[in-house]
N, C-alpha and C. Protein backbone atom coordinates (compact mmCIF):
# COMPACT_ATOMS: atom_id res chain seq x y z
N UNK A 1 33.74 5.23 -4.21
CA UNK A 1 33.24 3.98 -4.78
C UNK A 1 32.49 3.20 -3.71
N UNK A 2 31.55 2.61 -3.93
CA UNK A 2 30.48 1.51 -3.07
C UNK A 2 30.95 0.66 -3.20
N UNK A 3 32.34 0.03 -3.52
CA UNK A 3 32.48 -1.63 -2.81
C UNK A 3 32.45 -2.18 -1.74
N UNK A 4 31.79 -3.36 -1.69
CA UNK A 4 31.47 -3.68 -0.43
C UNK A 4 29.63 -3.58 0.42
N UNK A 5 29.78 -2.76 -0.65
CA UNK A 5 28.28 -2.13 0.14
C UNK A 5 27.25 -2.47 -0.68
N UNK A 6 26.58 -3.99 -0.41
CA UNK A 6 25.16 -4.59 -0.85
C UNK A 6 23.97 -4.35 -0.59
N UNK A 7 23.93 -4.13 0.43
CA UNK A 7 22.43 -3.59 1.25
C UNK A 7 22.19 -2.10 1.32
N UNK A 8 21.06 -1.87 1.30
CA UNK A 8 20.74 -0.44 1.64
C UNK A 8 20.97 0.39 2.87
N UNK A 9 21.38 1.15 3.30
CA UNK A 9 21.36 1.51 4.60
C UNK A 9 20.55 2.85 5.08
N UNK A 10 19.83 2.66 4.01
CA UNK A 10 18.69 3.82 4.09
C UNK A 10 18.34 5.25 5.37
N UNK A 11 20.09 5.40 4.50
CA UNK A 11 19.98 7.11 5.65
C UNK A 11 20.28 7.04 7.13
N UNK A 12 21.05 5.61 7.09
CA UNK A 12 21.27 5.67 9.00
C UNK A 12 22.63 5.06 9.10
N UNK A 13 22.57 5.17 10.90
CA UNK A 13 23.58 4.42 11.19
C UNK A 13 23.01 3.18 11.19
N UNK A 14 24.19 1.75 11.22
CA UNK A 14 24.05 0.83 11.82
C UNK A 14 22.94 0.70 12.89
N UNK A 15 23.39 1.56 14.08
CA UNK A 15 22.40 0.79 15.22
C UNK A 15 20.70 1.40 15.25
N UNK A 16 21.05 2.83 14.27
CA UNK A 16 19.44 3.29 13.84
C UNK A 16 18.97 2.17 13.15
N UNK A 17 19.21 1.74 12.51
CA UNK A 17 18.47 0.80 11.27
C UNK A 17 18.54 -0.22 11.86
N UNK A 18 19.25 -0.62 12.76
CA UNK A 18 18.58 -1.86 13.74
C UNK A 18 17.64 -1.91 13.77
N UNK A 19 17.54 -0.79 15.03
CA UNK A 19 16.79 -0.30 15.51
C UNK A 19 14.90 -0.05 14.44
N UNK A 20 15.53 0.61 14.00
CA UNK A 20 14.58 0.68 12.81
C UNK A 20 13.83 -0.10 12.25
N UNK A 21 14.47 -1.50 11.89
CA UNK A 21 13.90 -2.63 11.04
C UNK A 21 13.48 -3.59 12.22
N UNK A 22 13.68 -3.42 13.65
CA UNK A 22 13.51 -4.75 14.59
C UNK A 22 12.26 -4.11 14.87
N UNK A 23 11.72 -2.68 15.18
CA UNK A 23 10.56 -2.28 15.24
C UNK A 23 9.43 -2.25 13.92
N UNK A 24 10.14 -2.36 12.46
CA UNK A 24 8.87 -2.47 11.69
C UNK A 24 8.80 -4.17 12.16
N UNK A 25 9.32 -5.23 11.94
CA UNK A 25 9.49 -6.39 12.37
C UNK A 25 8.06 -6.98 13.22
N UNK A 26 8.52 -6.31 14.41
CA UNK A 26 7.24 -6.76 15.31
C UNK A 26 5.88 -5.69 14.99
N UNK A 27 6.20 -4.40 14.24
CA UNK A 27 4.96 -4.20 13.95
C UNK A 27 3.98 -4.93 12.99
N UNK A 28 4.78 -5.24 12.13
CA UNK A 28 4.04 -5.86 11.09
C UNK A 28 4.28 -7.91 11.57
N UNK A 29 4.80 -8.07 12.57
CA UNK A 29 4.04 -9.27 13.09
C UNK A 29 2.31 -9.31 13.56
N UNK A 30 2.89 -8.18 14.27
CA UNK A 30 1.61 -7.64 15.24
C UNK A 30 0.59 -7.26 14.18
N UNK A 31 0.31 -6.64 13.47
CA UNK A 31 -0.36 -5.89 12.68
C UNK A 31 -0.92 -6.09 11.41
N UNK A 32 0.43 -7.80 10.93
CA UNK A 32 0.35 -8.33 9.94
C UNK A 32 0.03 -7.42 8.54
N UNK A 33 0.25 -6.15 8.36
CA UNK A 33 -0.05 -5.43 7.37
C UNK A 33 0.97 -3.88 7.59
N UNK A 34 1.65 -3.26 7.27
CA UNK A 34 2.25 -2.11 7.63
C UNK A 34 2.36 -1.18 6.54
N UNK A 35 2.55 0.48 6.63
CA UNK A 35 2.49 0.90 5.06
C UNK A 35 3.91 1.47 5.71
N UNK A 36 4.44 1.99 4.51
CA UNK A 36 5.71 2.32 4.45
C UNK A 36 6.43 2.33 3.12
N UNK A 37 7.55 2.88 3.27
CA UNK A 37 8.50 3.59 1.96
C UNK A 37 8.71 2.16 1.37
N UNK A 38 9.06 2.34 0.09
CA UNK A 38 9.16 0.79 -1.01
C UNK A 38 10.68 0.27 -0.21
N UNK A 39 11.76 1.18 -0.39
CA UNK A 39 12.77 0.98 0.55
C UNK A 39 13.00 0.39 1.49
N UNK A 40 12.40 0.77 2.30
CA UNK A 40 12.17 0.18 3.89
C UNK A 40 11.57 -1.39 3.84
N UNK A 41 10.22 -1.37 2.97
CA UNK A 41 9.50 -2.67 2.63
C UNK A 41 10.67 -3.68 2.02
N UNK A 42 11.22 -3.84 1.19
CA UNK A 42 12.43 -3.89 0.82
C UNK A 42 13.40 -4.65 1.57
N UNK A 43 13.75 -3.85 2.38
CA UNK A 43 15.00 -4.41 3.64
C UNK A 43 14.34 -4.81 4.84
N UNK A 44 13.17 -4.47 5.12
CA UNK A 44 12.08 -5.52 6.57
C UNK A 44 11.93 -6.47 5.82
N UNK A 45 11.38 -6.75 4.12
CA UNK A 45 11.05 -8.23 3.56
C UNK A 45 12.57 -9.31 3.87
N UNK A 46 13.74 -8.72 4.07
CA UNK A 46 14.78 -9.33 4.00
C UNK A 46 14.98 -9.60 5.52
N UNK A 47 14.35 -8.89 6.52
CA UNK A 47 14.77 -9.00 7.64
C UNK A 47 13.56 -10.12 8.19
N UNK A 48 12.69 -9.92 7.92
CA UNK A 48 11.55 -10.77 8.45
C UNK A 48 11.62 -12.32 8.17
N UNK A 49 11.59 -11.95 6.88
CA UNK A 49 11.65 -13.73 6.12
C UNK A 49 12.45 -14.98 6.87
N UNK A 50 13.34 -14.65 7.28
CA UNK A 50 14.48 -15.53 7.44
C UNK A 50 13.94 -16.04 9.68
N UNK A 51 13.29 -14.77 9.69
CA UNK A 51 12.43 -15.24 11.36
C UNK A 51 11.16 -15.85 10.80
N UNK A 52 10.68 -15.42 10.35
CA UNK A 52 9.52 -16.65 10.08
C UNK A 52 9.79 -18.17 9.90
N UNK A 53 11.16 -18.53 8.95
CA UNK A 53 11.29 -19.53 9.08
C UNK A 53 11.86 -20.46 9.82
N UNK A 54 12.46 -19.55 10.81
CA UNK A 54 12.79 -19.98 12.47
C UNK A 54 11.72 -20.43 13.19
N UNK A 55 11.00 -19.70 12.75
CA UNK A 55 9.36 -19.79 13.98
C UNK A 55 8.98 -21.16 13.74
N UNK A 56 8.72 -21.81 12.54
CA UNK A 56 8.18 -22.85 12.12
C UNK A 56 8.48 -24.31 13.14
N UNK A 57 9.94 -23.85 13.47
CA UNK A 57 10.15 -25.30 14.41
C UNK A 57 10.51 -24.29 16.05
N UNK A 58 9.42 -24.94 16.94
CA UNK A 58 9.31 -23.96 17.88
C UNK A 58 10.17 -24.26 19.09
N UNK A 59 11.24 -24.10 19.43
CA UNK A 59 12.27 -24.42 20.49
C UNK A 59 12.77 -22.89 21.06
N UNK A 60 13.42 -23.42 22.54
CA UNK A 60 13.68 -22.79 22.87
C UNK A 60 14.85 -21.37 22.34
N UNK A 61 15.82 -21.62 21.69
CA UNK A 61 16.66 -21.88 20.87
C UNK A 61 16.11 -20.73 20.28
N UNK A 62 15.48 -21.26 19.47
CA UNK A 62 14.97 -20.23 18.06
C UNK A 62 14.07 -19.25 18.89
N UNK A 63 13.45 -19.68 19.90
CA UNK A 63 12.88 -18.05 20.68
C UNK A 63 13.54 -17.08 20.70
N UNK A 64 14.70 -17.57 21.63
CA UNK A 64 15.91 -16.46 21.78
C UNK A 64 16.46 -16.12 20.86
N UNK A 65 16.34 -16.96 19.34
CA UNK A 65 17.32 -16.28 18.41
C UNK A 65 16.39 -15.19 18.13
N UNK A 66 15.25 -15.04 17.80
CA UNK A 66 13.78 -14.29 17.07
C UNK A 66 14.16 -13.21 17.88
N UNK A 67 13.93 -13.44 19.69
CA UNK A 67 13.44 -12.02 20.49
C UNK A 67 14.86 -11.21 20.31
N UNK A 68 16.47 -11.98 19.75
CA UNK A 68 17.45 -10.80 19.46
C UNK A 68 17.28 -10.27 18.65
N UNK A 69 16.54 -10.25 17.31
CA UNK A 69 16.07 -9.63 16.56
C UNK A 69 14.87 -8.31 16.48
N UNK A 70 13.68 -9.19 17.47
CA UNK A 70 12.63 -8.61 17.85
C UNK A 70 12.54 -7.54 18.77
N UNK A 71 13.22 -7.75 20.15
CA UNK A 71 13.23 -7.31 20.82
C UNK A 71 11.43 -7.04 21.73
N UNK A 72 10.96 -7.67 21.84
CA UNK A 72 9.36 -7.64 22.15
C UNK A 72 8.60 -9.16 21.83
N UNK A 73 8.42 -9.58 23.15
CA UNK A 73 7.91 -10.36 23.98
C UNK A 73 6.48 -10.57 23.14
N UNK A 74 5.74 -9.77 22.97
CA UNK A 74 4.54 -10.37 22.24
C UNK A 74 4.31 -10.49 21.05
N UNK A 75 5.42 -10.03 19.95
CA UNK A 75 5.41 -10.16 18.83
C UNK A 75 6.24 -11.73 18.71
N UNK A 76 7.39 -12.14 19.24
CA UNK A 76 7.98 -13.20 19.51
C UNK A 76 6.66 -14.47 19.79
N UNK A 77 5.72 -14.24 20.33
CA UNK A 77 4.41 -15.03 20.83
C UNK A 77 3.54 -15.76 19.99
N UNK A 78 3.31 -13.99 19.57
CA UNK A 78 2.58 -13.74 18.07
C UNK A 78 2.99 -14.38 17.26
N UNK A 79 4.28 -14.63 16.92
CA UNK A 79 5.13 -15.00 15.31
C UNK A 79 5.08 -16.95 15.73
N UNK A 80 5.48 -16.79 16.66
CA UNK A 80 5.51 -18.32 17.30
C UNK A 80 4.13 -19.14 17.42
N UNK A 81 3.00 -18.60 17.35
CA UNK A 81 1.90 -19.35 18.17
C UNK A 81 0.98 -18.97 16.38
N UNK A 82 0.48 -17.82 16.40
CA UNK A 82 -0.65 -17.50 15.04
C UNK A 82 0.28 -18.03 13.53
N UNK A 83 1.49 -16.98 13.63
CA UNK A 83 1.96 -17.19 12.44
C UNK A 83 2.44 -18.28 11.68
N UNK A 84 3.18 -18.85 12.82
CA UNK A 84 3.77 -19.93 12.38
C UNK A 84 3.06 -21.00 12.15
N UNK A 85 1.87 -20.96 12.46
CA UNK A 85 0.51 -22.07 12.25
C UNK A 85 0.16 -21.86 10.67
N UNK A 86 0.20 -20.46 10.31
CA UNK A 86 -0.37 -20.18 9.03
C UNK A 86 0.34 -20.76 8.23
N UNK A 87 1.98 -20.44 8.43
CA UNK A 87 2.47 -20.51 7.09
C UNK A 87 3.55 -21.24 7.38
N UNK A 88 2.90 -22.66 7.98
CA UNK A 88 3.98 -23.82 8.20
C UNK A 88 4.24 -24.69 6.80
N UNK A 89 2.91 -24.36 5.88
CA UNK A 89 3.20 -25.74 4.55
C UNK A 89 3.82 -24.59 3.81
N UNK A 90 3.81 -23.13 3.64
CA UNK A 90 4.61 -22.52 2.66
C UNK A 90 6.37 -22.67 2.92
N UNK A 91 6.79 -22.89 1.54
CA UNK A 91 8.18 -23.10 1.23
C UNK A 91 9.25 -21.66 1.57
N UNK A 92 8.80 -20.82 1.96
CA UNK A 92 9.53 -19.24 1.80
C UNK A 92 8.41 -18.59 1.55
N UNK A 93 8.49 -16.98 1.04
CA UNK A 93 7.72 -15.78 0.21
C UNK A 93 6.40 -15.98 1.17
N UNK A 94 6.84 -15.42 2.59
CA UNK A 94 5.73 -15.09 3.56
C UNK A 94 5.36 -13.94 3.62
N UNK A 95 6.13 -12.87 3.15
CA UNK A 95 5.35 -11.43 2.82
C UNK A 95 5.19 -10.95 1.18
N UNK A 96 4.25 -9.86 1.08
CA UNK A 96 4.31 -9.42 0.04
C UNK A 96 3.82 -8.15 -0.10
N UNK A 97 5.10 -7.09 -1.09
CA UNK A 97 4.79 -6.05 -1.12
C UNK A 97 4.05 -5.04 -2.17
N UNK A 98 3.21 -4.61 -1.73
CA UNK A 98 2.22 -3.83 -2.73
C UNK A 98 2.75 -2.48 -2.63
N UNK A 99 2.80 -1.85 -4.54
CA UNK A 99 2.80 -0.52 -4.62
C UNK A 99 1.94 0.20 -4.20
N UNK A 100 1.87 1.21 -3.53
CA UNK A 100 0.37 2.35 -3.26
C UNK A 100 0.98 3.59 -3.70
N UNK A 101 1.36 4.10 -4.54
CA UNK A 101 1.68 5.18 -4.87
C UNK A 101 3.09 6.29 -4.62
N UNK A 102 2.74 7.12 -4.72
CA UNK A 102 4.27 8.28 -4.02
C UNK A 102 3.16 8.76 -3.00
N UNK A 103 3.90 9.70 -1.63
CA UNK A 103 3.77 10.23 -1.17
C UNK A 103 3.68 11.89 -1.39
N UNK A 104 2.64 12.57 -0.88
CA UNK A 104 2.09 14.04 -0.87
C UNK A 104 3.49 14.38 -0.51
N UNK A 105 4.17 14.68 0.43
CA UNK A 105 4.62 15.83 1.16
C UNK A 105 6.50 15.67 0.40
N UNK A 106 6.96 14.40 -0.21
CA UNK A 106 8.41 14.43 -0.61
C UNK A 106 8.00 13.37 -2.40
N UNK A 107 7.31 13.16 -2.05
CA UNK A 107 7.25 12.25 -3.76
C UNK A 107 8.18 11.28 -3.30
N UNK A 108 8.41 10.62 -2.19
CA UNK A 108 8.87 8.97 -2.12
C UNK A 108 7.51 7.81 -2.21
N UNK A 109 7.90 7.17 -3.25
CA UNK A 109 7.35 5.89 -3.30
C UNK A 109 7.03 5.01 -2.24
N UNK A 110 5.73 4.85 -2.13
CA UNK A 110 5.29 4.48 -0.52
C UNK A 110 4.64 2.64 -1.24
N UNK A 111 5.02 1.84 0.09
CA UNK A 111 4.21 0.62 -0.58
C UNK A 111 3.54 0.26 0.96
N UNK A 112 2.79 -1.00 0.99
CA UNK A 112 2.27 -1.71 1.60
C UNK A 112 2.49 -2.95 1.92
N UNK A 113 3.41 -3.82 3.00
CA UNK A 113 4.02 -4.90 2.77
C UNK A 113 3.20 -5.47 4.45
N UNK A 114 2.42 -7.28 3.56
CA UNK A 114 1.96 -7.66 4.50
C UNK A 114 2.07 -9.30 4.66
N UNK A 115 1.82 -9.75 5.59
CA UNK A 115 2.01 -11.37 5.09
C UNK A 115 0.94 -11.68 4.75
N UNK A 116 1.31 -13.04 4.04
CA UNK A 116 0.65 -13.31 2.63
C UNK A 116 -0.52 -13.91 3.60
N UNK A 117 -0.45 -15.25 4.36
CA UNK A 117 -1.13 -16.19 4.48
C UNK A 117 -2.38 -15.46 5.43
N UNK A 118 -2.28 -14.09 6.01
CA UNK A 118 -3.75 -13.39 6.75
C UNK A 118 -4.24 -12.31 5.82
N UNK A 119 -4.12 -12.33 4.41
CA UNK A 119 -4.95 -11.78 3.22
C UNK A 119 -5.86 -12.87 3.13
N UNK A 120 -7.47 -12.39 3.53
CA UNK A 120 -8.50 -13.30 3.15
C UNK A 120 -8.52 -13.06 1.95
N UNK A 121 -8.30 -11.73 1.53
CA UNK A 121 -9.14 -11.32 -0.21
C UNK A 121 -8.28 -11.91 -0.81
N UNK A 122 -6.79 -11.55 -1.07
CA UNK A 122 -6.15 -12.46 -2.27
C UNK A 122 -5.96 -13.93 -2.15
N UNK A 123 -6.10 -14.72 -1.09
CA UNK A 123 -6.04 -16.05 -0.94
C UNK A 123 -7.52 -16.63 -1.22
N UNK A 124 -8.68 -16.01 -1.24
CA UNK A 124 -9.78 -16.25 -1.55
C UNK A 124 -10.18 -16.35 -2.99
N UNK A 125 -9.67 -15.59 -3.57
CA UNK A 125 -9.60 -14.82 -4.96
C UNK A 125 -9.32 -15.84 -5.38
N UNK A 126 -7.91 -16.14 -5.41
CA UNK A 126 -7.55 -16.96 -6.02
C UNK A 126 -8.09 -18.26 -6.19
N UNK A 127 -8.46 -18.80 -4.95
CA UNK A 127 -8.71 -20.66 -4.97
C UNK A 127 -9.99 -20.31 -5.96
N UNK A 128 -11.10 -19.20 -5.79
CA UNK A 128 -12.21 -19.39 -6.82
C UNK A 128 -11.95 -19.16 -8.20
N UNK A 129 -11.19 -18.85 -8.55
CA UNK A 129 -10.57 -18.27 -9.62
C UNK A 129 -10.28 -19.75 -10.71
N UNK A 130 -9.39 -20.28 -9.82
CA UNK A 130 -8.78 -21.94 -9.85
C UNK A 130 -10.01 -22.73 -10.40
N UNK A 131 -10.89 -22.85 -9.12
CA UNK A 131 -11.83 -23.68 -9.43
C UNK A 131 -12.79 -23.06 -10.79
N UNK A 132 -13.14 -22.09 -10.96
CA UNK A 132 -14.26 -21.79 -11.64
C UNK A 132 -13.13 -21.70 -13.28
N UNK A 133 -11.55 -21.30 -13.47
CA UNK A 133 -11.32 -21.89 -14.74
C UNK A 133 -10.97 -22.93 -15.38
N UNK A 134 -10.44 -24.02 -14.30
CA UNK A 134 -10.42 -24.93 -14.73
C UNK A 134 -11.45 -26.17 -15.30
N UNK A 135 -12.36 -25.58 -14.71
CA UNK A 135 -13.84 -26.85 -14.75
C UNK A 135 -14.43 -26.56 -16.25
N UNK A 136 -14.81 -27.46 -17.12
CA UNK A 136 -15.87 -27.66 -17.89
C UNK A 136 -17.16 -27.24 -17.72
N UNK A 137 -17.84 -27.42 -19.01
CA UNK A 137 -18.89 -26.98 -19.14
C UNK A 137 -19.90 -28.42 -18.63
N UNK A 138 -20.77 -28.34 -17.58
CA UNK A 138 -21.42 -29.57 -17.23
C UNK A 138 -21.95 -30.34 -17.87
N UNK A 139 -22.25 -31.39 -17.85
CA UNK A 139 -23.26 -32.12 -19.09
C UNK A 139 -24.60 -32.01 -18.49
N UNK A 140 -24.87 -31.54 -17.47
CA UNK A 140 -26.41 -31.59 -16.74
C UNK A 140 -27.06 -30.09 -17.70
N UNK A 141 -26.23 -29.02 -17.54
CA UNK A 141 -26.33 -27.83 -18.17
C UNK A 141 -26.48 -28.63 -19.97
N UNK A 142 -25.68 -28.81 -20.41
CA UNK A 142 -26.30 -29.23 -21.62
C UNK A 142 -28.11 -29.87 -22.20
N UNK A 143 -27.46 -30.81 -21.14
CA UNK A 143 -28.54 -31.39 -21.26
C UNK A 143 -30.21 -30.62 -21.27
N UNK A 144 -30.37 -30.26 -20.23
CA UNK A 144 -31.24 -29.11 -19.50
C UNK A 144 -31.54 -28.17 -21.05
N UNK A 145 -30.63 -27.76 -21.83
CA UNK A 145 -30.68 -27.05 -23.14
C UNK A 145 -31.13 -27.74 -23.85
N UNK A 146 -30.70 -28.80 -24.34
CA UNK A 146 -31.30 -29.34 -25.57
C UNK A 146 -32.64 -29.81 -25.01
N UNK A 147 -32.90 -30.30 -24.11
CA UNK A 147 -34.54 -30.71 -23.63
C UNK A 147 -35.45 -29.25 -23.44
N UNK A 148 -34.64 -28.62 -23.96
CA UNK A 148 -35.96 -27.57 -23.54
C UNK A 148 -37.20 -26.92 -24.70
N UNK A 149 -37.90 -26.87 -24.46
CA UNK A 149 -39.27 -27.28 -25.73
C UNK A 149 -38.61 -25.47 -26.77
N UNK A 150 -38.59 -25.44 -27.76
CA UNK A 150 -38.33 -24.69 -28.77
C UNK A 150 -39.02 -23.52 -28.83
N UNK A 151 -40.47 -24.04 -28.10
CA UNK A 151 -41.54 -23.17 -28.95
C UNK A 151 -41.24 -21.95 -27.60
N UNK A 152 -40.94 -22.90 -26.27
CA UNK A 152 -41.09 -21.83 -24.97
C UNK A 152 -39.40 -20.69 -25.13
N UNK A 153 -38.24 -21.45 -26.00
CA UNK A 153 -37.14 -20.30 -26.46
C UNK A 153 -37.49 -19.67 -27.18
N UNK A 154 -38.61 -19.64 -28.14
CA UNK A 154 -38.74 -18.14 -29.24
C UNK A 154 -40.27 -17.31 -28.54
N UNK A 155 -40.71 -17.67 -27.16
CA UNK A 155 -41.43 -17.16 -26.42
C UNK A 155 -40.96 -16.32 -25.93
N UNK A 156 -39.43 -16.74 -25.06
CA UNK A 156 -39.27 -15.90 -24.71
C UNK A 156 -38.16 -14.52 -25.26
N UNK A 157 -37.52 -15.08 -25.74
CA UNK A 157 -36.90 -14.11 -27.26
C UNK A 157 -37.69 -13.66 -28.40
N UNK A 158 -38.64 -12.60 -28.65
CA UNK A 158 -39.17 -12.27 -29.79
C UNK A 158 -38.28 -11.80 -30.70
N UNK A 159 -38.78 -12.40 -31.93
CA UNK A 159 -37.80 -11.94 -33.06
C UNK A 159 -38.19 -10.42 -33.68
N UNK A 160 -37.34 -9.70 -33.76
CA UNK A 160 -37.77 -8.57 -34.67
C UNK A 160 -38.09 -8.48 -35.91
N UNK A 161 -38.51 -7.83 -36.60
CA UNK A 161 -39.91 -7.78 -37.53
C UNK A 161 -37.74 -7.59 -38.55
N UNK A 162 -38.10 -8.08 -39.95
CA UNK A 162 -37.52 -7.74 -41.14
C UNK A 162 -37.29 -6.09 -41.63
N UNK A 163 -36.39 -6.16 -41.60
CA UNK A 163 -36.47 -4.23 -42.48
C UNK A 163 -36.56 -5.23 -44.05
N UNK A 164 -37.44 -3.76 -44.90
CA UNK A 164 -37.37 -4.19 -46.29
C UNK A 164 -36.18 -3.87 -46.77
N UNK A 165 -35.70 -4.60 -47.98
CA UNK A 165 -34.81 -4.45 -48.67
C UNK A 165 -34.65 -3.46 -49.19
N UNK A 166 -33.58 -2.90 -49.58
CA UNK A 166 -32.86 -1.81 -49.97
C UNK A 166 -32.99 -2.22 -51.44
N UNK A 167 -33.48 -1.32 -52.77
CA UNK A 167 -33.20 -1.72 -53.93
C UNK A 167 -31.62 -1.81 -54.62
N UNK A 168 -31.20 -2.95 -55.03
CA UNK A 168 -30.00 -3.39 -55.53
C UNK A 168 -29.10 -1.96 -55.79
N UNK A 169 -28.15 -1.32 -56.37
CA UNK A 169 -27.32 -0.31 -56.66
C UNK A 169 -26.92 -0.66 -58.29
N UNK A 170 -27.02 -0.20 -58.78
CA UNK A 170 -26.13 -0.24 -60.53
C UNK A 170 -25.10 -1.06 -60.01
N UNK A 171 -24.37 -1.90 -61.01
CA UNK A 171 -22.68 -2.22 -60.70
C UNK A 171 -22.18 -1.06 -62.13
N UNK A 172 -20.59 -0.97 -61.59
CA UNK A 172 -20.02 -0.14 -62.53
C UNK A 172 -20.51 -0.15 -63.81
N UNK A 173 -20.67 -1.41 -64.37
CA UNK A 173 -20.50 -1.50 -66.22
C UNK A 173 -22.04 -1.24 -66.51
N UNK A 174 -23.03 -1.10 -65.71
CA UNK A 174 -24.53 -1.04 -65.79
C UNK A 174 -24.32 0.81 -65.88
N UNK A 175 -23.48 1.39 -65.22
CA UNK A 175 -24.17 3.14 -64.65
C UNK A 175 -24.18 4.01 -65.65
N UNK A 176 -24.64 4.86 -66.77
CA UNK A 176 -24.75 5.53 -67.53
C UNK A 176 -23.22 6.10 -67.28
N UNK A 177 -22.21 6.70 -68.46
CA UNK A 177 -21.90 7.65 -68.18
C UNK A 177 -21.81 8.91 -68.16
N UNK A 178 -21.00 10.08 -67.52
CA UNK A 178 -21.44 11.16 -67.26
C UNK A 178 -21.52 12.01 -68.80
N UNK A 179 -21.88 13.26 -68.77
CA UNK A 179 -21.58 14.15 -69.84
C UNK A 179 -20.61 14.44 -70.60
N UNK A 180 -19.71 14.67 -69.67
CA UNK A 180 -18.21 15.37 -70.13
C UNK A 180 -17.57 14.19 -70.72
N UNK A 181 -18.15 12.85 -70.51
CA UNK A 181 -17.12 11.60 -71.09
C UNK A 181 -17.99 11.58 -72.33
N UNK A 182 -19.23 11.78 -72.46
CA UNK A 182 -19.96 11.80 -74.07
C UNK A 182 -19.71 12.83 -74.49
N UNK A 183 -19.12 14.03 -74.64
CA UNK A 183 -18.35 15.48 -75.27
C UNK A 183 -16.99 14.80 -75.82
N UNK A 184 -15.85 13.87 -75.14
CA UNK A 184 -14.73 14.01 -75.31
C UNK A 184 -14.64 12.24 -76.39
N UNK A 185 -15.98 11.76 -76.08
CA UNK A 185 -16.02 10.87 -76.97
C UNK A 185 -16.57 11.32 -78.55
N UNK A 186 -17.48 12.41 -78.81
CA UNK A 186 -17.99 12.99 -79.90
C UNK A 186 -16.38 13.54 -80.44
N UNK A 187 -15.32 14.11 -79.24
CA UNK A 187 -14.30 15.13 -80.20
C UNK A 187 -13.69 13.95 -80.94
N UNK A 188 -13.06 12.83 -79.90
CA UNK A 188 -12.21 11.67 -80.52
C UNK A 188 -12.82 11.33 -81.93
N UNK A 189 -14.38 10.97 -81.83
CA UNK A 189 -15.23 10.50 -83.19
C UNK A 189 -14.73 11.33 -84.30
N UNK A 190 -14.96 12.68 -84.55
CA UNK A 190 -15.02 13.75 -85.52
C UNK A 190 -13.19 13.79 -85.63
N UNK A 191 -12.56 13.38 -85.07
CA UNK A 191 -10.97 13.71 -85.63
C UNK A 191 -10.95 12.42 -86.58
């Protein structure tokens, strides 16, 4: 039975997976982007988060708490000086992990986990996104339309020429009927 056992320990000992997670840690300080198993992304998002928000208030204190984690002097720097500049007004949810598929060689689910606030593309995306659905339609743009002379809109849109009409179709009670219904109406008559 697994009682007791909340976290993943993804195939190691204790001091491997230290080990393990204090080096994706400063890689993906350093690197701000890392690829790796969904798993792994997973338990570094849990390990990272909680140093970032150490970093934010910069004392001595919280150095030393970070580099027992880190173990590396320039990622500790890094997280303290770039990062913590970025993502001082965010509340939490400083990384984020993207699916990229399974892997060729075992079919494990591989993702991409990076911090949020040094994505130009999705932080870009978005604010235009914002601005361009929330806004109205201008009144200058209106305007500009209705002032514009009539004769120069069907200048430049030619209309296509009319197809002729199709002659009307019989309706039901108009259509002759067939043969075989004037045979079985002559037998009914003669009985």
């Amino acid at each position: 039975m697994r009682h007791g056992k909340k976290f993943n320990h993804l195939g190691r000992t204790a001091s491997h997976r230290k080990a393990m997670l204090s080096n994706m840690a400063a890689s993906l300080i350093q690197h701000k982007r890392i690829n790796t198993t969904l798993a792994k992304a997973k338990e570094l998002k849990k390990y990272v988060e909680p140093l970032v928000t150490r970093s934010k208030s910069d004392s001595t204190h919280n150095r030393r708490m970070v580099f027992s984690y880190l173990q590396s002097k320039e990622a500790v720097t890094e997280l303290f000086r770039e990062v913590s500049v970025k993502v001082g007004d965010r509340p939490g949810g400083y990384t984020r992990i993207i699916k990229t598929g399974h892997r060729l060689g075992d079919n494990a689910e591989m993702a991409m986990i990076e911090l949020v606030d040094f994505n130009e593309i999705y932080s870009n995306a978005k604010k235009e996104v914002k601005k361009s659905t929330r806004r109205g339609r201008s009144k200058a743009t209106e305007e500009e339309v209705s002032k514009a002379p009539v004769a120069a809109i069907a200048a430049v849109a030619p209309v296509a020429p009319e197809a002729p009409e199709a002659p009307d179709a019989p309706e039901a009670s108009e259509a002759p009927e067939s043969p075989e219904a004037d045979e079985n109406n002559e037998e009914k008559e003669a009985e």
